[in-house]
C-alpha atoms as a PDB file:
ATOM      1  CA  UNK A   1     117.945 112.740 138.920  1.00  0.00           C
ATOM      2  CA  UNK A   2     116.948 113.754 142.401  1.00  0.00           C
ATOM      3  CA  UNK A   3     115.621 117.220 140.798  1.00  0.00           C
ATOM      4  CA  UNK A   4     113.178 115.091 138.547  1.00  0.00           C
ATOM      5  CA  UNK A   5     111.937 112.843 141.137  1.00  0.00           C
ATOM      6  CA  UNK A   6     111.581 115.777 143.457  1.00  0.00           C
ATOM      7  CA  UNK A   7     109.492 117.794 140.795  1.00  0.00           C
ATOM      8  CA  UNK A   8     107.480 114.274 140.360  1.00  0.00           C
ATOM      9  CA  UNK A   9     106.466 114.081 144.199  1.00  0.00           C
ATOM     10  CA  UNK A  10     105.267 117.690 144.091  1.00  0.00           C
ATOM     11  CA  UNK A  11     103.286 117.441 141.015  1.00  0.00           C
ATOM     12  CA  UNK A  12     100.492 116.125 143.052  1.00  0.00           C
ATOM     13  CA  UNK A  13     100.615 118.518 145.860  1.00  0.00           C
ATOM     14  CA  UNK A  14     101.332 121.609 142.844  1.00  0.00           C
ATOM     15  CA  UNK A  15      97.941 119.975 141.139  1.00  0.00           C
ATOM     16  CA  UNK A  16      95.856 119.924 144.736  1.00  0.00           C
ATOM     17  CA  UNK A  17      96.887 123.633 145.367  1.00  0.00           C
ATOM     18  CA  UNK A  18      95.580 124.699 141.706  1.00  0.00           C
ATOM     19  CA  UNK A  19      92.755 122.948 142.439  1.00  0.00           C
ATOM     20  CA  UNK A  20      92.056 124.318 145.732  1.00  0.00           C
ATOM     21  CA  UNK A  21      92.743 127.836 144.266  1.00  0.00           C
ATOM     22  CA  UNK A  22      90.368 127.458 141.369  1.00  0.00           C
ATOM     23  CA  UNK A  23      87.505 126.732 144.048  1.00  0.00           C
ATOM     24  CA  UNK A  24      88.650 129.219 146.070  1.00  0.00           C
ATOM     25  CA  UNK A  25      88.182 131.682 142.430  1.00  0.00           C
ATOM     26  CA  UNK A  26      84.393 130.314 142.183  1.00  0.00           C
ATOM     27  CA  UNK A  27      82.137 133.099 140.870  1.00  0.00           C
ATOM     28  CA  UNK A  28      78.123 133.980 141.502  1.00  0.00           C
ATOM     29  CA  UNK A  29      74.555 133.261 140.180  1.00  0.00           C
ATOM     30  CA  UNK A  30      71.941 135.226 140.597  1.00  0.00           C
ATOM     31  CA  UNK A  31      67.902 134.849 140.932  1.00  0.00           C
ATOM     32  CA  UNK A  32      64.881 137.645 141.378  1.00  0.00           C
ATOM     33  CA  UNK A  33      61.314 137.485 141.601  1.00  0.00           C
ATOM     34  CA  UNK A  34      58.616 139.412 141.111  1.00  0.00           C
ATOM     35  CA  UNK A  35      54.834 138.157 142.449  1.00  0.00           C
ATOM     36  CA  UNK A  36      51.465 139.720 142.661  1.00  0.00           C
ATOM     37  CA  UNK A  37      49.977 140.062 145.847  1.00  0.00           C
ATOM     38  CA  UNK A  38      47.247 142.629 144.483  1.00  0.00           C
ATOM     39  CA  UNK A  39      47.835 142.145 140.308  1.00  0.00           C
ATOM     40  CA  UNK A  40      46.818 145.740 138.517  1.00  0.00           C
ATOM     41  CA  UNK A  41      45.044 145.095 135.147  1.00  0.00           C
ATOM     42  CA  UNK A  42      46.920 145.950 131.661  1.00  0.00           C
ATOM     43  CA  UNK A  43      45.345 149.695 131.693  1.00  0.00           C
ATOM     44  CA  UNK A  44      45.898 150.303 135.096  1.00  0.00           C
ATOM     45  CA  UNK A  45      49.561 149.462 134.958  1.00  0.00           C
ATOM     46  CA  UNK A  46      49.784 151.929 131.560  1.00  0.00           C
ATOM     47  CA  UNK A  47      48.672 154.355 133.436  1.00  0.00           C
ATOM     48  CA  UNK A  48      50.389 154.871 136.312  1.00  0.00           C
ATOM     49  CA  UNK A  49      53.134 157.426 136.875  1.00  0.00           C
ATOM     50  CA  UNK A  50      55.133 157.149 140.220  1.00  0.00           C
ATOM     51  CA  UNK A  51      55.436 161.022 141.719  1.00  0.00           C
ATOM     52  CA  UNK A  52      56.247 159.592 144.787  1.00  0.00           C
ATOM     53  CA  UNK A  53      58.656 156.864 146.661  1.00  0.00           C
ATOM     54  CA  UNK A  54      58.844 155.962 150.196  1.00  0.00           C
ATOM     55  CA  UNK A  55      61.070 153.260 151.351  1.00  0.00           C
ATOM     56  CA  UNK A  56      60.453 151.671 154.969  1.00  0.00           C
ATOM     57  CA  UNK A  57      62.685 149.178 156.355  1.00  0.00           C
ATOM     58  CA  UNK A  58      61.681 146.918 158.791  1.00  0.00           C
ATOM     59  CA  UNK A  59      64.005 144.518 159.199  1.00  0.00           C
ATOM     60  CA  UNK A  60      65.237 143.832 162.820  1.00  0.00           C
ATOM     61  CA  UNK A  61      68.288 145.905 162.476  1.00  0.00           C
ATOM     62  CA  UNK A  62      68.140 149.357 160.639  1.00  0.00           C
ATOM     63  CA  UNK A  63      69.925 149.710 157.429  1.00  0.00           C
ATOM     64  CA  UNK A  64      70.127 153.592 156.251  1.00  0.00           C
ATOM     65  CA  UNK A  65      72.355 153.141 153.214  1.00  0.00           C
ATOM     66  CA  UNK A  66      70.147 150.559 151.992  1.00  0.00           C
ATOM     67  CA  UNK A  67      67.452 152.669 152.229  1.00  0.00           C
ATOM     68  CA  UNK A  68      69.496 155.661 150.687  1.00  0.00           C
ATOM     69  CA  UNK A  69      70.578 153.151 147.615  1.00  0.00           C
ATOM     70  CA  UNK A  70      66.786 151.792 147.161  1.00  0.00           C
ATOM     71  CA  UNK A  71      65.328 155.469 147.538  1.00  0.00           C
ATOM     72  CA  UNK A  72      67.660 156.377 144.420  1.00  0.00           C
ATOM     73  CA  UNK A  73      67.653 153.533 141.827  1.00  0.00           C
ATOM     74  CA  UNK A  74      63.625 153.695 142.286  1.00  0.00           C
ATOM     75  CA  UNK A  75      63.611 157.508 141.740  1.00  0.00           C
ATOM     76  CA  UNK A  76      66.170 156.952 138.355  1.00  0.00           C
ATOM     77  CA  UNK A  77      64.278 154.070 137.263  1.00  0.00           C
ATOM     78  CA  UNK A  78      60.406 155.109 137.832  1.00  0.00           C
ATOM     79  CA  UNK A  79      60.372 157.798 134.874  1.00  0.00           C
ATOM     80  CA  UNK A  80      61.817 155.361 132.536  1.00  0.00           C
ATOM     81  CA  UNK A  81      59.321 152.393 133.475  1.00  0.00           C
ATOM     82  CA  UNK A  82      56.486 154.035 134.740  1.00  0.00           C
ATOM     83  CA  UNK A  83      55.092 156.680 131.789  1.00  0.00           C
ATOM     84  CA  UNK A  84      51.317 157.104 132.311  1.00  0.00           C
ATOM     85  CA  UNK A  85      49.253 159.930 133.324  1.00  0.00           C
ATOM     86  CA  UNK A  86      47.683 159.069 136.882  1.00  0.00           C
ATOM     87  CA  UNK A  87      50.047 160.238 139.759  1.00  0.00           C
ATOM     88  CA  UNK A  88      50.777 156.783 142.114  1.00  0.00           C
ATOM     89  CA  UNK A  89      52.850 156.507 145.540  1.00  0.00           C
ATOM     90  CA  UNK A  90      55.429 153.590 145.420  1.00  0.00           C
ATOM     91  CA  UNK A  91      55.447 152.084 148.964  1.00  0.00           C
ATOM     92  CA  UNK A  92      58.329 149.799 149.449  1.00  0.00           C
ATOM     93  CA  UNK A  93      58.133 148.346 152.281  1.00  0.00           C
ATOM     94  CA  UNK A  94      61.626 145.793 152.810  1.00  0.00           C
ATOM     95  CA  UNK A  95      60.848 142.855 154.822  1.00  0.00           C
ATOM     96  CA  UNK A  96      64.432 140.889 154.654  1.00  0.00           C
ATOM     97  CA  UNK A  97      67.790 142.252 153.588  1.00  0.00           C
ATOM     98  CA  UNK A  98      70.729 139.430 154.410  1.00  0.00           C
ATOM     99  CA  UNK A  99      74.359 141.356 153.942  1.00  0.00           C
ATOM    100  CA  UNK A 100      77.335 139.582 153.012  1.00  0.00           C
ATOM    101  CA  UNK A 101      79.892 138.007 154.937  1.00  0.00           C
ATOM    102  CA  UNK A 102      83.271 137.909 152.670  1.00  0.00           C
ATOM    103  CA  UNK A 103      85.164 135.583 155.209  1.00  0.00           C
ATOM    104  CA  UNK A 104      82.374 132.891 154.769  1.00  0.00           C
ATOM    105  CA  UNK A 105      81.949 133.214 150.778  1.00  0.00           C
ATOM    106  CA  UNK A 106      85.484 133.117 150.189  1.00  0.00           C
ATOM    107  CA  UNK A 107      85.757 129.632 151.818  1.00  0.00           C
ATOM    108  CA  UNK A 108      82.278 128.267 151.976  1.00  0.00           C
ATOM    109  CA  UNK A 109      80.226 130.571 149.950  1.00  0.00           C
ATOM    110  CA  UNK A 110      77.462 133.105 150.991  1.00  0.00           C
ATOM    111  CA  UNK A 111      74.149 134.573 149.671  1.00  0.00           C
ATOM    112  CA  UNK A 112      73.099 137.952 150.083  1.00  0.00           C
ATOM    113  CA  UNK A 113      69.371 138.630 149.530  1.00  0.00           C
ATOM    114  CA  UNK A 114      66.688 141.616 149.688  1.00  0.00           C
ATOM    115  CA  UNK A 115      63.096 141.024 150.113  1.00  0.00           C
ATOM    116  CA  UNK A 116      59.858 143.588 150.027  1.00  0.00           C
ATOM    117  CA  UNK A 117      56.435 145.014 148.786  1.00  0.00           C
ATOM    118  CA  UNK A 118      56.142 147.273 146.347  1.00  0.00           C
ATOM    119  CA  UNK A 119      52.475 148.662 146.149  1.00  0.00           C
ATOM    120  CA  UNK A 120      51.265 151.719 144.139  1.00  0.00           C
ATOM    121  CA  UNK A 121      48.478 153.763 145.203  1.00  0.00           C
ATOM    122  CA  UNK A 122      46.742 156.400 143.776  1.00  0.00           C
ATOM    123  CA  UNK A 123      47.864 159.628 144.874  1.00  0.00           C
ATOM    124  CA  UNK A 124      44.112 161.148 144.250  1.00  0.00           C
ATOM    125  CA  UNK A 125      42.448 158.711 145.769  1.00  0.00           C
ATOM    126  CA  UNK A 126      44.629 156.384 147.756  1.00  0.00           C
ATOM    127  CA  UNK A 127      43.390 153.473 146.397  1.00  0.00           C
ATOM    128  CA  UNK A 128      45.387 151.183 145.775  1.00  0.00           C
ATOM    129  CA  UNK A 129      46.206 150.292 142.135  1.00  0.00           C
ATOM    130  CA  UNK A 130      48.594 146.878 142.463  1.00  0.00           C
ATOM    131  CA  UNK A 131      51.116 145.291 144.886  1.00  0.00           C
ATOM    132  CA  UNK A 132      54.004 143.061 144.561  1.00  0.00           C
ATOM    133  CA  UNK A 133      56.372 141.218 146.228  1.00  0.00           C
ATOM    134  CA  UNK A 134      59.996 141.557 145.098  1.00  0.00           C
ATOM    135  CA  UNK A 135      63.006 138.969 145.716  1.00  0.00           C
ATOM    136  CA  UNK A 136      66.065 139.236 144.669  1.00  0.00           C
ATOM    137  CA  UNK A 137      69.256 137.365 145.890  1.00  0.00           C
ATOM    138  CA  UNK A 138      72.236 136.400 144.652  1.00  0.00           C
ATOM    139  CA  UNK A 139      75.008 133.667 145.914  1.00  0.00           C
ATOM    140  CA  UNK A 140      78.396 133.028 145.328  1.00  0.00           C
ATOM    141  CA  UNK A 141      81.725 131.734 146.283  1.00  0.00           C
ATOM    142  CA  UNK A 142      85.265 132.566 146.205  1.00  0.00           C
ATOM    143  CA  UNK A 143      87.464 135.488 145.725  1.00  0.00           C
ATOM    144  CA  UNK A 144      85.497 136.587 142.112  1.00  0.00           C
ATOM    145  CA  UNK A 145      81.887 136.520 144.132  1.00  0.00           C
ATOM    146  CA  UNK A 146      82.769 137.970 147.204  1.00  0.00           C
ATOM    147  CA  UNK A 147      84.710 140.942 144.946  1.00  0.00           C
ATOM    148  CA  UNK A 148      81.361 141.324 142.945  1.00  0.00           C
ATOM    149  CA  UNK A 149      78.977 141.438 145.535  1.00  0.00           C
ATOM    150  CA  UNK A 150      81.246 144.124 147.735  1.00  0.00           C
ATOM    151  CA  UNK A 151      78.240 146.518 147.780  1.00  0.00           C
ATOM    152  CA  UNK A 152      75.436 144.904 148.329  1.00  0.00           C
ATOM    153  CA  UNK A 153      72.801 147.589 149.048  1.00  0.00           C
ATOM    154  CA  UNK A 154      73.628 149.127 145.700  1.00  0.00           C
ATOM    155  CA  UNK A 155      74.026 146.099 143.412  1.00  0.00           C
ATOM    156  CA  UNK A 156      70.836 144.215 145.086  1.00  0.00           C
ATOM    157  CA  UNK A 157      68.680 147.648 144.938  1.00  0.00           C
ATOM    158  CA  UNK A 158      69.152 148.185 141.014  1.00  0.00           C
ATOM    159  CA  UNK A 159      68.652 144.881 140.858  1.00  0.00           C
ATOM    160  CA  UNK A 160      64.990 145.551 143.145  1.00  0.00           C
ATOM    161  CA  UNK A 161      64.189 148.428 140.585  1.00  0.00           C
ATOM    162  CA  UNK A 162      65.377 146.439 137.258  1.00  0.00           C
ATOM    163  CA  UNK A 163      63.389 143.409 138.383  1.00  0.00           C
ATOM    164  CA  UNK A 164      60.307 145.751 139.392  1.00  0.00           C
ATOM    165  CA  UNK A 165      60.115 147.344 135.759  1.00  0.00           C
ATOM    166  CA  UNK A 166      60.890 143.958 133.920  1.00  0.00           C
ATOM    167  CA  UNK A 167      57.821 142.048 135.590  1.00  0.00           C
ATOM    168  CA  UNK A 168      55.279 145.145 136.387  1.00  0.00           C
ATOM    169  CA  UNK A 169      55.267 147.283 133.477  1.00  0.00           C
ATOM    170  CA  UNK A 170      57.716 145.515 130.670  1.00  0.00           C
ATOM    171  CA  UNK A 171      60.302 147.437 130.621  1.00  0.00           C
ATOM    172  CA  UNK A 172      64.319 145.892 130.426  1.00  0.00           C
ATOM    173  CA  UNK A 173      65.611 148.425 132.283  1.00  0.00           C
ATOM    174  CA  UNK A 174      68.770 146.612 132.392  1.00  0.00           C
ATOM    175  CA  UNK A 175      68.738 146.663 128.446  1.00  0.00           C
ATOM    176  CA  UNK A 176      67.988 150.218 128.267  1.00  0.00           C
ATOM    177  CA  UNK A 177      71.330 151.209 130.720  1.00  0.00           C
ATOM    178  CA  UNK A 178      73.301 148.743 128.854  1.00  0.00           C
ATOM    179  CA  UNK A 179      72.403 150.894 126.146  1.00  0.00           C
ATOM    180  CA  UNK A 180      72.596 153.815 127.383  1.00  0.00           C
ATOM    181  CA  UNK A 181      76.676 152.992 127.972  1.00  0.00           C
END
């Protein structure tokens, strides 16, 4: 009898630590972006091919890998979105890159976020064709969201280049590596 009145009294303390381990397990959303500063007409954007990518940071503390990770998902994801025939520069130029901080998400959640320009100019004349500014973030909480967003430079910089195609030249990149697969 003592067993089943025991087991009784802890059912409640058994139920608050499932339920303080499920919020603990919360998972992520994510948002992005895309807005014209400079909008390039329907021709202009079909005809611009990207034979060059430059990627400045200035944020108030350097971040090279970021830099590294944007430099390469632009330079895989460029030839698949932009197709034309007029050679452009892409300038991205990141104004606000917020890095996780596990300990916080786990308990009280975090976002991460990357912010920036993207303008393409003309390589002929350097005139510039269109501009854009690029968000993307994403937020979460718990074990699940802090383990998905463990490398953020890579996961928010395809995320810069997927969101860049989508809304500039209409191309799911996302689709087309899912694909791909």
């Amino acid at each position: 009898m003592f067993l089943i009145a025991c087991r009784r009294k802890q059912l409640p303390v058994i139920s608050g630590l499932l339920a303080a381990a499920a919020l603990l397990g919360l998972s992520a959303c994510a948002s992005s972006d895309v807005a014209s500063i400079k909008a390039a007409s329907q021709d202009q954007i079909h005809d611009i091919r990207v034979s060059e990518i430059t990627v400045t940071i200035e944020t108030p503390k350097p971040h090279p890998e970021l830099q590294a990770a944007l430099n390469k998902q632009l330079e895989e994801a460029m030839p698949i979105c932009a197709k034309g025939a007029v050679d452009h520069r892409l300038n991205v130029v990141i104004t606000d890159f917020e890095d996780q901080d596990v300990g916080k998400a786990i308990f009280l959640g975090d976002e991460i976020e990357l912010k920036g320009r993207a303008e393409f100019d003309a390589v002929a004349t350097g005139e510039q064709t269109g501009a854009y500014f690029v968000e993307n973030s994403f937020a979460w909480g718990g074990f699940i969201g802090a383990a998905m967003m463990s490398d953020a430079e890579i996961s928010l910089s395809k995320g810069f280049a997927e969101n860049l195609c989508k809304e500039v030249f209409d191309v799911d990149l996302a689709q087309i590596r899912k694909n791909q697969s």
